[in-house]
N, C-alpha and C. Protein backbone atom coordinates (compact mmCIF):
# COMPACT_ATOMS: atom_id res chain seq x y z
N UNK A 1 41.20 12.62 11.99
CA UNK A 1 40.52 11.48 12.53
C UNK A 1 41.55 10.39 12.80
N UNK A 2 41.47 9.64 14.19
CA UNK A 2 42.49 8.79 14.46
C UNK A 2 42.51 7.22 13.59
N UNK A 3 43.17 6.47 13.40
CA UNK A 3 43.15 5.19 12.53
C UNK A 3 42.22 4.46 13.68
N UNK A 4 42.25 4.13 15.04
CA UNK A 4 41.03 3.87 15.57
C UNK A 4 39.61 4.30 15.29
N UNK A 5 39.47 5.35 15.32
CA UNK A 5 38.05 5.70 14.93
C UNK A 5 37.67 5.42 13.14
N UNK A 6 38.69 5.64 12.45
CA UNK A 6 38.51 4.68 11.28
C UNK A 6 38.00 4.04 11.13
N UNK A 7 38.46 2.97 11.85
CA UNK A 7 37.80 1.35 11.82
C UNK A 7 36.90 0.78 12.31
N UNK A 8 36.24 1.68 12.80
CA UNK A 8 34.54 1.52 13.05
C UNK A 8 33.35 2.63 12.24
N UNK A 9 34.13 3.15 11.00
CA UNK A 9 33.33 3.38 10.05
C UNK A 9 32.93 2.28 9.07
N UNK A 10 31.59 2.52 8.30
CA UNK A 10 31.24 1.79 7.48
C UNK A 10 31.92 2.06 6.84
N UNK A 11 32.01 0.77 5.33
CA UNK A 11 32.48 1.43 4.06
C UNK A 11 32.41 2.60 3.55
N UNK A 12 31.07 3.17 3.58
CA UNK A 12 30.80 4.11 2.61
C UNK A 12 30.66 5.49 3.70
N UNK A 13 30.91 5.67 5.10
CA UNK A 13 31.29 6.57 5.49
C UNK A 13 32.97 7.13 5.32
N UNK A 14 33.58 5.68 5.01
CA UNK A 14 35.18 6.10 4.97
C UNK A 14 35.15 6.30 3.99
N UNK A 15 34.80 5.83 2.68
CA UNK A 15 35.10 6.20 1.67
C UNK A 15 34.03 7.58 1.14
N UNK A 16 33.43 8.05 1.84
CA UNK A 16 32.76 9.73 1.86
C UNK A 16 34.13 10.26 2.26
N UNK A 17 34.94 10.12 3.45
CA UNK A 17 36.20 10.30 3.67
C UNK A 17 36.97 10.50 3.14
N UNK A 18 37.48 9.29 2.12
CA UNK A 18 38.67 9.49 1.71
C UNK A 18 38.45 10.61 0.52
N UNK A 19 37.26 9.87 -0.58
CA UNK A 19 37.09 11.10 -1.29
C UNK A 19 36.79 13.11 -0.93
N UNK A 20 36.44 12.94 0.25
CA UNK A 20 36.99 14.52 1.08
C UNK A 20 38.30 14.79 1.37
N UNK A 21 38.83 13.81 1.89
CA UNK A 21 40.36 14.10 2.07
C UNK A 21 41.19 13.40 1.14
N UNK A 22 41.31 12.76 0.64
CA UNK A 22 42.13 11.70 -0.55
C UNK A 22 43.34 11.26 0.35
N UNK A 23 42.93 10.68 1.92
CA UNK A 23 43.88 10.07 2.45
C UNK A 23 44.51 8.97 2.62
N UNK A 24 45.95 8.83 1.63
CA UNK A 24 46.52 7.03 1.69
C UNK A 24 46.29 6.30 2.04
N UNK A 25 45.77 6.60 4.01
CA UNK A 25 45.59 5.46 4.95
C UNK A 25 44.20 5.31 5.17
N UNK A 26 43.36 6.22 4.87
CA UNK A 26 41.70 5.97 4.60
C UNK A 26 41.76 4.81 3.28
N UNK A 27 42.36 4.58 2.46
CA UNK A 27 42.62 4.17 1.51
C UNK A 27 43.16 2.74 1.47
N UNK A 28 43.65 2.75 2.12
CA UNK A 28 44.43 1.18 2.16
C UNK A 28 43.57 0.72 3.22
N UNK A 29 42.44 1.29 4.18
CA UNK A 29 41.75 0.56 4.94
C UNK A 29 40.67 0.01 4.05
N UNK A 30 40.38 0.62 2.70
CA UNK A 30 38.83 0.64 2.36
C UNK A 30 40.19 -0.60 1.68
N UNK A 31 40.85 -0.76 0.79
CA UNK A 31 41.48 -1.79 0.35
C UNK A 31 41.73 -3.39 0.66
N UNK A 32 42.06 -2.76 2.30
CA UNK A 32 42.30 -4.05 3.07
C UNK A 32 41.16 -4.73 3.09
N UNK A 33 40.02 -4.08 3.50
CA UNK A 33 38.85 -4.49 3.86
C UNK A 33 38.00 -5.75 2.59
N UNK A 34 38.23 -5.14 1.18
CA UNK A 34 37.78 -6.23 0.24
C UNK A 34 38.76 -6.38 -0.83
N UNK A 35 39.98 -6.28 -0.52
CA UNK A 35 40.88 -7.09 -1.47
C UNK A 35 40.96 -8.25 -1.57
N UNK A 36 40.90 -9.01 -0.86
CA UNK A 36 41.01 -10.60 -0.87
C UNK A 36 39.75 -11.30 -1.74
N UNK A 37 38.58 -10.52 -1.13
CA UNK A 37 37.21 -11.36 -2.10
C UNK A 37 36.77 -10.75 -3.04
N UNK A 38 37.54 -9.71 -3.76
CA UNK A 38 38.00 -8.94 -5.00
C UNK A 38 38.46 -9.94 -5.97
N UNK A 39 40.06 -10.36 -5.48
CA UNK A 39 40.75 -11.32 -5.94
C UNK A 39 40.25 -12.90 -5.76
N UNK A 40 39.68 -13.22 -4.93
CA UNK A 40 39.31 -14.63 -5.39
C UNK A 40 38.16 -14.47 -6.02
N UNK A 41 37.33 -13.97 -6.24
CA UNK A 41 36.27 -13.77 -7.36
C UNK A 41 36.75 -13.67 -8.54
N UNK A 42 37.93 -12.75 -9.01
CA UNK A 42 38.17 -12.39 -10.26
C UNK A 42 39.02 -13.64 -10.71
N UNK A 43 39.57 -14.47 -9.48
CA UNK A 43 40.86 -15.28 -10.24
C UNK A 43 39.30 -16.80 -10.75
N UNK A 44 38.61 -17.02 -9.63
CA UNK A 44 37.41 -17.92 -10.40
C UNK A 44 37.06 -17.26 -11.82
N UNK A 45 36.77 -16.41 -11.64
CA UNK A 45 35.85 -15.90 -13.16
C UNK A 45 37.22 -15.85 -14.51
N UNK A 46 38.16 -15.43 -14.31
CA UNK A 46 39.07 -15.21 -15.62
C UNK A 46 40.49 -14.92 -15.18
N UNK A 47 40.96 -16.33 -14.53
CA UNK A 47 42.72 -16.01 -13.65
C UNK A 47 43.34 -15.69 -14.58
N UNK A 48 43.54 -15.46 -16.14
CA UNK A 48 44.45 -15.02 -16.66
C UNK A 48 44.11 -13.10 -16.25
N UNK A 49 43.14 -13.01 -16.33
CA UNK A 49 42.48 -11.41 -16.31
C UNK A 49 42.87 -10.97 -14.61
N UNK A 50 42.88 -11.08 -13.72
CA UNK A 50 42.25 -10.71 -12.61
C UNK A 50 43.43 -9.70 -11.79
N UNK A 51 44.66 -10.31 -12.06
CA UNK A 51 45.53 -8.77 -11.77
C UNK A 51 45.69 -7.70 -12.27
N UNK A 52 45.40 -7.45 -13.61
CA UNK A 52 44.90 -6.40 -14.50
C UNK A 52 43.96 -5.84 -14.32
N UNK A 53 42.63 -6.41 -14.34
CA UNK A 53 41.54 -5.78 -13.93
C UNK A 53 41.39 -4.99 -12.83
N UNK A 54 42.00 -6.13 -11.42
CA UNK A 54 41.87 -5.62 -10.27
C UNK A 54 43.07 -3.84 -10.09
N UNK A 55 43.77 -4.46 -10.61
CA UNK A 55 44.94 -2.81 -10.88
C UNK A 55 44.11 -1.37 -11.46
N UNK A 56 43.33 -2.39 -12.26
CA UNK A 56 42.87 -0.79 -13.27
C UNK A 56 41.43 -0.20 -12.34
N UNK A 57 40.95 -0.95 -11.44
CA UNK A 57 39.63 -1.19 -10.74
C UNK A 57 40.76 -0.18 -9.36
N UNK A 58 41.11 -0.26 -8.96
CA UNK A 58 41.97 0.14 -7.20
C UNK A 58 42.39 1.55 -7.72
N UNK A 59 43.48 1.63 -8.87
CA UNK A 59 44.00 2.73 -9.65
C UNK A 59 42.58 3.98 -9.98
N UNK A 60 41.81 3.16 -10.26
CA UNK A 60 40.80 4.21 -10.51
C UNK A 60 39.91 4.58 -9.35
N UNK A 61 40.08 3.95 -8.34
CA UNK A 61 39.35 4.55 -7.47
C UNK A 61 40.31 5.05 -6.53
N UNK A 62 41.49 5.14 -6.86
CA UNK A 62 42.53 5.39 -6.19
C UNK A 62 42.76 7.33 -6.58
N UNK A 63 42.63 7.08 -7.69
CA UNK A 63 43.22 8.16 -8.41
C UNK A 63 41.87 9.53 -8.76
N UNK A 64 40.58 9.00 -9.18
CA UNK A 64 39.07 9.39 -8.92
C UNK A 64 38.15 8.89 -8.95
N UNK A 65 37.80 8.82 -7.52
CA UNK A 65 36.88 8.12 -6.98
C UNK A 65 35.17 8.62 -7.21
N UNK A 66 34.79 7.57 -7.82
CA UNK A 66 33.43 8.11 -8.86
C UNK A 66 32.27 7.90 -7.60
N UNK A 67 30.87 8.65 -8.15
CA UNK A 67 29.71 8.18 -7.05
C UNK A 67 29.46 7.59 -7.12
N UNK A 68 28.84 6.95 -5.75
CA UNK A 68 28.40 5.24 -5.67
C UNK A 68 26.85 5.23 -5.98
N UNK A 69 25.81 6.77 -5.83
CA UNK A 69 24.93 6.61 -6.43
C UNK A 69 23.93 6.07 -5.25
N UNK A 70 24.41 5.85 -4.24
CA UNK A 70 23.00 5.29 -3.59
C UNK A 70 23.79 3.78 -3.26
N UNK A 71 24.42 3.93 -3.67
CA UNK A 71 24.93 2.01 -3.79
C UNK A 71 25.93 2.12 -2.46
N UNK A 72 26.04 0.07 -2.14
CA UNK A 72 26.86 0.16 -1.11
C UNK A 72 28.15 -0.09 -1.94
N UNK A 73 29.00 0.37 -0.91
CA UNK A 73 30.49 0.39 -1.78
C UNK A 73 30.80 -1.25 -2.22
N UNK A 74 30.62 -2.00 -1.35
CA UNK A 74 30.89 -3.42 -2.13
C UNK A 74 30.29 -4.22 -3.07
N UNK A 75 29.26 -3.55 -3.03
CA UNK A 75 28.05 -4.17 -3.95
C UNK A 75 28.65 -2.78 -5.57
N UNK A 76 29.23 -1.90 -5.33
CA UNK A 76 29.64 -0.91 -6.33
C UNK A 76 30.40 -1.47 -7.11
N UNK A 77 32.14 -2.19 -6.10
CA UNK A 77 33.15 -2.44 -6.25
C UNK A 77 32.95 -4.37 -7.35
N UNK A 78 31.83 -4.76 -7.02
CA UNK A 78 31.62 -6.19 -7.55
C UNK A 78 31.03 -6.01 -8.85
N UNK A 79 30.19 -4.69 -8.75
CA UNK A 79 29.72 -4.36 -10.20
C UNK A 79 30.41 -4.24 -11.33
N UNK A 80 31.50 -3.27 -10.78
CA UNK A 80 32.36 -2.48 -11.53
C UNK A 80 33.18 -3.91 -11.88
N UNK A 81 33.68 -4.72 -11.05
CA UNK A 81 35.03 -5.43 -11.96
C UNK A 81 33.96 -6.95 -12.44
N UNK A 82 32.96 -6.71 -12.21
CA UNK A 82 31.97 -7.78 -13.11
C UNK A 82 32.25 -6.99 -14.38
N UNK A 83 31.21 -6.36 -14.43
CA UNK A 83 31.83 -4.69 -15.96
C UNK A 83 33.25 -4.90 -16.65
N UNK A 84 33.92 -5.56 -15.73
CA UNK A 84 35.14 -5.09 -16.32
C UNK A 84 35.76 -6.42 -16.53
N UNK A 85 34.95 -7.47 -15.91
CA UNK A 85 35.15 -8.78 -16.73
C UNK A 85 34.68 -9.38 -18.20
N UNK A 86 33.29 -8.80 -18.12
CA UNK A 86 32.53 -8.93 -19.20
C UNK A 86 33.07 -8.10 -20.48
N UNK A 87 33.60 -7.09 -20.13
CA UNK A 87 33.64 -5.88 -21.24
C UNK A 87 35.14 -6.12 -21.67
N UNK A 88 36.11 -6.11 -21.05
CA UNK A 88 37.12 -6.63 -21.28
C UNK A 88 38.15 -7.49 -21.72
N UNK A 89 37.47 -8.54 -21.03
CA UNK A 89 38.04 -10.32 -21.33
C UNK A 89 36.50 -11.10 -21.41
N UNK A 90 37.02 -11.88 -22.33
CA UNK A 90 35.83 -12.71 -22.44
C UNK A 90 36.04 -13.96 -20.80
N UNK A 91 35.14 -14.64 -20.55
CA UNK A 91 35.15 -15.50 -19.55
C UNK A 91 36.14 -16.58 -19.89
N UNK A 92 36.91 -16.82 -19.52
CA UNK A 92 37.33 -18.30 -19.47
C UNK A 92 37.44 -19.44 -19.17
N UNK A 93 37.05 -20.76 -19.09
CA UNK A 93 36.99 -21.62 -18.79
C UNK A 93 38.33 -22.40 -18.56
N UNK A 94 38.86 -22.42 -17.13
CA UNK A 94 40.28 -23.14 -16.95
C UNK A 94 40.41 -24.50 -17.17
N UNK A 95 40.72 -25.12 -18.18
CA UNK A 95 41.18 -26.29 -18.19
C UNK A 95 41.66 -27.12 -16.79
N UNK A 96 40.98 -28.21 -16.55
CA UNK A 96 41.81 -28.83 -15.32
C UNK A 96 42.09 -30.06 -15.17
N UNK A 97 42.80 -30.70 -14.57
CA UNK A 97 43.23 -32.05 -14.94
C UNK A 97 42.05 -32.76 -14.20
N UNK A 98 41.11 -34.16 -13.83
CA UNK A 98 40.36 -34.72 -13.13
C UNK A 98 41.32 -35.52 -12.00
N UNK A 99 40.22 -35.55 -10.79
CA UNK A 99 40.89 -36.53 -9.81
C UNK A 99 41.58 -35.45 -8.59
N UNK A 100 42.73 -35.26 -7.85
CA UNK A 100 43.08 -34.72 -6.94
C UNK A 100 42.29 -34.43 -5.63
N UNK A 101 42.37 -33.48 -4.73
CA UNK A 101 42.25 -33.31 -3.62
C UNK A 101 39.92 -33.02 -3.98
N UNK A 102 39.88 -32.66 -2.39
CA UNK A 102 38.51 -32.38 -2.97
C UNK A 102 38.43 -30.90 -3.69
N UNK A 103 39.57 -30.24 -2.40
CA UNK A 103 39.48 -28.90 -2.89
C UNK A 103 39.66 -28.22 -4.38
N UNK A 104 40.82 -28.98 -5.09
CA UNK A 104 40.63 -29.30 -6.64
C UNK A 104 39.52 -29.61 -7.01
N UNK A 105 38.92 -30.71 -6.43
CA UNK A 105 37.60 -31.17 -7.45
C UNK A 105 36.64 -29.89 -7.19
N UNK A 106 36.56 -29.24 -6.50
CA UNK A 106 35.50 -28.05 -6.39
C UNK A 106 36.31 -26.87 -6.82
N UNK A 107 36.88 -26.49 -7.12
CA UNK A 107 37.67 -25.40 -8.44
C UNK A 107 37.41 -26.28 -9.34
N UNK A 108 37.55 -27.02 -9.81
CA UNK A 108 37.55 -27.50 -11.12
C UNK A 108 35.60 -27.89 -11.89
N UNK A 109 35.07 -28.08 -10.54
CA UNK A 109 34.12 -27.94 -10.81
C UNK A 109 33.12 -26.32 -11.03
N UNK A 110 33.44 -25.53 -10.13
CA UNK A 110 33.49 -24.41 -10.14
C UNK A 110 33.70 -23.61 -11.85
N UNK A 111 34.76 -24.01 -12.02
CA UNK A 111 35.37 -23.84 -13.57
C UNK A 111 34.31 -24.18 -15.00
N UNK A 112 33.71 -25.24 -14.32
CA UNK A 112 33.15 -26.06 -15.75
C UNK A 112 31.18 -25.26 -15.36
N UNK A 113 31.18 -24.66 -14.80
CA UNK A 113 29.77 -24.22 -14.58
C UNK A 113 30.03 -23.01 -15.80
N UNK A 114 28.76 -22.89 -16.34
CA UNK A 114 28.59 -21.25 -17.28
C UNK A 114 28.86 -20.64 -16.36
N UNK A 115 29.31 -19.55 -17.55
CA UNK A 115 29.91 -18.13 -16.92
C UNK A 115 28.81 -17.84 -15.84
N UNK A 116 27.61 -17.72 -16.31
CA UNK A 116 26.51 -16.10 -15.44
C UNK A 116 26.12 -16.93 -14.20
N UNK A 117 25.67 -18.63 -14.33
CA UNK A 117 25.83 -19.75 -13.04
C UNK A 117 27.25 -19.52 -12.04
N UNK A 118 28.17 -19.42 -12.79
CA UNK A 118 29.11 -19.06 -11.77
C UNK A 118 29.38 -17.52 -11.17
N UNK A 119 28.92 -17.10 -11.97
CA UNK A 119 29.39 -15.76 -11.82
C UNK A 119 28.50 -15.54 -10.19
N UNK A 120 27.18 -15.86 -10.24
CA UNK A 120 26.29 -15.72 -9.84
C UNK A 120 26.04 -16.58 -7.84
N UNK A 121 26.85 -17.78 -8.74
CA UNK A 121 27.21 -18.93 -7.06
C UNK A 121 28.46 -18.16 -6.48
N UNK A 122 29.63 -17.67 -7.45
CA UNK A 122 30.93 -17.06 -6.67
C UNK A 122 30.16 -15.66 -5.79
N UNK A 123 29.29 -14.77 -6.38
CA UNK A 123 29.01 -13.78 -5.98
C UNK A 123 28.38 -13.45 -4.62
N UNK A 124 27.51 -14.68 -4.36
CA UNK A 124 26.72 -15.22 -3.45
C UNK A 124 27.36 -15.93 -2.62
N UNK A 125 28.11 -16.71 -2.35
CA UNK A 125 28.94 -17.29 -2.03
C UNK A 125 30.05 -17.07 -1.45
N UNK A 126 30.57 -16.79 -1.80
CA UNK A 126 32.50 -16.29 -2.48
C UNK A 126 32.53 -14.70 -1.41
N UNK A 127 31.57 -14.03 -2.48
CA UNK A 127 31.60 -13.09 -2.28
C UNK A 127 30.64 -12.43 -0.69
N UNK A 128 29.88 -12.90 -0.76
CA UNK A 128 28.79 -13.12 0.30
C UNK A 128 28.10 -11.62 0.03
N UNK A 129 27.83 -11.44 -0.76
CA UNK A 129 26.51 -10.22 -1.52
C UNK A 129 25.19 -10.94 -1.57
N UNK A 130 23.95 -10.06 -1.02
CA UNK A 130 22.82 -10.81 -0.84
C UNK A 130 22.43 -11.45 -2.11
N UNK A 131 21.14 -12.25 -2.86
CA UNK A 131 20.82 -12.29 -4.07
C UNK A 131 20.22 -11.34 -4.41
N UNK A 132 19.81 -10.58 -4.08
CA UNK A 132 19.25 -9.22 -4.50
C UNK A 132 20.22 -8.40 -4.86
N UNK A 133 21.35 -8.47 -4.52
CA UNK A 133 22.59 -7.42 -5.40
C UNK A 133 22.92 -8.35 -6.53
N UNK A 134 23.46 -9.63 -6.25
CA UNK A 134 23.60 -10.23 -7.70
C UNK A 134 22.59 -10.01 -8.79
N UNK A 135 21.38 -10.51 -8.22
CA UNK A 135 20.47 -9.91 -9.47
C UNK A 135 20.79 -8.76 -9.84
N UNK A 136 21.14 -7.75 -9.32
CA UNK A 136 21.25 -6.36 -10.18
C UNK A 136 22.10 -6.25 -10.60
N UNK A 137 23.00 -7.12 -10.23
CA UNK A 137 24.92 -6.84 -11.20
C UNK A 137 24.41 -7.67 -12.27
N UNK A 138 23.31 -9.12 -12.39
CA UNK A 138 23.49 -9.54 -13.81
C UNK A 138 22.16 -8.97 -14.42
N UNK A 139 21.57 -8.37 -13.92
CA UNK A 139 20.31 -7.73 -14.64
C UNK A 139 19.62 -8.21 -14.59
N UNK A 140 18.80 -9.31 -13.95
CA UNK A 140 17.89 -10.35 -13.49
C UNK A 140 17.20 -10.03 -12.35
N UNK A 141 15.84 -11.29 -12.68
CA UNK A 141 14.49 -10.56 -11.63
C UNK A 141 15.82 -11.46 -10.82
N UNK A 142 14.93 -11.37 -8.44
CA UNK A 142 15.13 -11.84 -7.67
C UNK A 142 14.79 -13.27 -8.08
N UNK A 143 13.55 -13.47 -8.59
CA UNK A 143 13.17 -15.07 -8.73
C UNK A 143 14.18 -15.50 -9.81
N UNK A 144 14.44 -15.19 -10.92
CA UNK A 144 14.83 -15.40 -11.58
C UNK A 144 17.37 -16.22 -11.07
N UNK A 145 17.31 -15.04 -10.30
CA UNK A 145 18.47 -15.35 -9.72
C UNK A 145 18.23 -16.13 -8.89
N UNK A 146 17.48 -16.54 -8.05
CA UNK A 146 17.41 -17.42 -6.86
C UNK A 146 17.50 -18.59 -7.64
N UNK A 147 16.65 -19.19 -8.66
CA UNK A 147 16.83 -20.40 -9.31
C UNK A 147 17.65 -20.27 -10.10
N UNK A 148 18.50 -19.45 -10.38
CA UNK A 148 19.81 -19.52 -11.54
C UNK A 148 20.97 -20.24 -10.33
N UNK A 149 20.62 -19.50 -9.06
CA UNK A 149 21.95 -20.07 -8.02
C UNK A 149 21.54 -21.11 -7.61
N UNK A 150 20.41 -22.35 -7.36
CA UNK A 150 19.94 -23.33 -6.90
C UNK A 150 20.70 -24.24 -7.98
N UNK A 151 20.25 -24.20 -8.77
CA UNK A 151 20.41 -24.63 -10.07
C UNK A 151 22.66 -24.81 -10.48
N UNK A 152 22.88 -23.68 -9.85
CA UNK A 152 24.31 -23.44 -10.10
C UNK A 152 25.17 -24.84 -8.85
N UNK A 153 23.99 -24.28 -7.43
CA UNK A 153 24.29 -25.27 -6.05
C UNK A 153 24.47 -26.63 -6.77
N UNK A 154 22.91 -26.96 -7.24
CA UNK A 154 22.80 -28.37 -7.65
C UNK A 154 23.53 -28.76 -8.89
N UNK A 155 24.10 -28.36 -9.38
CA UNK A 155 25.20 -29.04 -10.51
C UNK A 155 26.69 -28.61 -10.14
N UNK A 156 26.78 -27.70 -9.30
CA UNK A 156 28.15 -27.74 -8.02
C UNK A 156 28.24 -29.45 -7.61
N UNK A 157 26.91 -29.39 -6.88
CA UNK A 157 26.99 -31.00 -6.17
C UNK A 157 26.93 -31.95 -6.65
N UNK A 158 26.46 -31.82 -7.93
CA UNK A 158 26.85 -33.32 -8.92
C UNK A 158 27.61 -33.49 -9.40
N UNK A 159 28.60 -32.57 -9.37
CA UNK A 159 29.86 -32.63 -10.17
C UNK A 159 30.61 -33.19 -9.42
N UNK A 160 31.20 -32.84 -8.09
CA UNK A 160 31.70 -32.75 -7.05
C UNK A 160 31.23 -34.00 -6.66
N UNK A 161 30.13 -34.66 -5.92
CA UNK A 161 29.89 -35.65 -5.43
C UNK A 161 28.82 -37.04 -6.37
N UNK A 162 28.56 -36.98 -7.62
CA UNK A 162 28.07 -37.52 -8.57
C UNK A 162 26.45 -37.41 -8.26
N UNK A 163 25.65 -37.75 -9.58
CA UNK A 163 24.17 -37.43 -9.39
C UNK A 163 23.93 -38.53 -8.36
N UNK A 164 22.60 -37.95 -7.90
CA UNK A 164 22.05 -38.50 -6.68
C UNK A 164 21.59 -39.89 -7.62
N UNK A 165 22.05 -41.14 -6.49
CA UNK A 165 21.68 -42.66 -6.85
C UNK A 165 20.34 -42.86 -7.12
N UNK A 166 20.42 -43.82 -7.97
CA UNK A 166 18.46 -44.19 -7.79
C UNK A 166 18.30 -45.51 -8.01
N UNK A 167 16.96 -45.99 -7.02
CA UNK A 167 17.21 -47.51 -7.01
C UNK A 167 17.16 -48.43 -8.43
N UNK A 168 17.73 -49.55 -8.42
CA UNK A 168 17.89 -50.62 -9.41
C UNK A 168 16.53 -50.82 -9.92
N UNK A 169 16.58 -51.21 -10.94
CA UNK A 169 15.05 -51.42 -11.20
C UNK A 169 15.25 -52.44 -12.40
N UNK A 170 14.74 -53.99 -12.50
CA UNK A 170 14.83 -54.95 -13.36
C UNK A 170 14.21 -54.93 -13.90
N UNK A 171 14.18 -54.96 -15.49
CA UNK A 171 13.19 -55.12 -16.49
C UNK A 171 12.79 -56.54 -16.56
N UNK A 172 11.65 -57.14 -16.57
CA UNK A 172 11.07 -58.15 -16.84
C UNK A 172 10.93 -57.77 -18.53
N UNK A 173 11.85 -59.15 -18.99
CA UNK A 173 11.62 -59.68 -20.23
C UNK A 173 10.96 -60.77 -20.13
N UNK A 174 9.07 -60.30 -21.17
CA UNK A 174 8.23 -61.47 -21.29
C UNK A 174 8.94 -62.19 -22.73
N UNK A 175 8.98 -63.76 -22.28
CA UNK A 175 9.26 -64.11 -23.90
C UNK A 175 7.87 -64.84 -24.47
């Protein structure tokens, strides 16, 4: 099969592929394709963890490539190194200095959200997986995730841009 016609397979037809043929360059396409939002997911959730993980996560599907089960390969691939965040390293919370750019203030805010709130806004977000796959990577109803990520949005935005103002209001002291 030519590297053109490659690249107008789905994920999970190339990777039916590669695991038939175990070919390098079937391989580094399925790679190319979600390495980047692999790695910025894992470096939000636990940057000391995320080149390790991601090594032992590529290596193993590199080396035997397990069934996806019905699943789509990216929604597989987010499971697995969620799995392998949780089970592995505990979450960490990055220390960050206050003040700087905005883009700092939203990592840093990002940072200070709970783990399963973030886990959950990066996934959706970040990652751009419907809420219906996040719910199933954290084990949660649909309703239940939809207001875990509203909830994650709205204290994103208060952090980031302070709680919403509310008007003055004078107390009348009767003496």
């Amino acid at each position: 099969m030519s590297r053109k016609a490659l690249r107008h397979l789905s994920d999970e037809a190339l990777y039916k592929h590669y695991k038939d043929t175990r070919n390098p360059a079937v391989f580094r396409l399925l790679y190319c394709r979600h390495k980047d939002s692999l790695y910025r997911y894992s470096m939000q959730m636990a940057p000391s963890a995320a080149a390790p993980l991601l090594q032992k996560l590529w290596r193993g599907l590199l080396k035997n490539p397990p069934e996806l089960h019905g699943r789509i390969l990216k929604s597989w691939l987010f499971i697995t190194i969620n799995k392998l965040l949780k089970h592995e390293f505990s979450y960490t919370v990055k220390e960050t200095a206050e003040g700087g750019s905005r883009q700092h203030r939203v990592l840093s805010a990002i940072q200070k959200l709970p783990p399963q709130l973030r886990n959950i806004l990066l996934l959706h977000m970040e990652c751009k997986l419907p809420l219906a796959t996040v719910a199933d990577i954290e084990r949660l109803s649909l309703n239940t995730c939809r207001d875990m990520y509203h909830n994650a949005r709205s204290k994103l935005n208060d952090d980031i841009y302070g709680s919403e103002r509310k008007p003055w209001q004078v107390e009348v002291i009767e003496e």
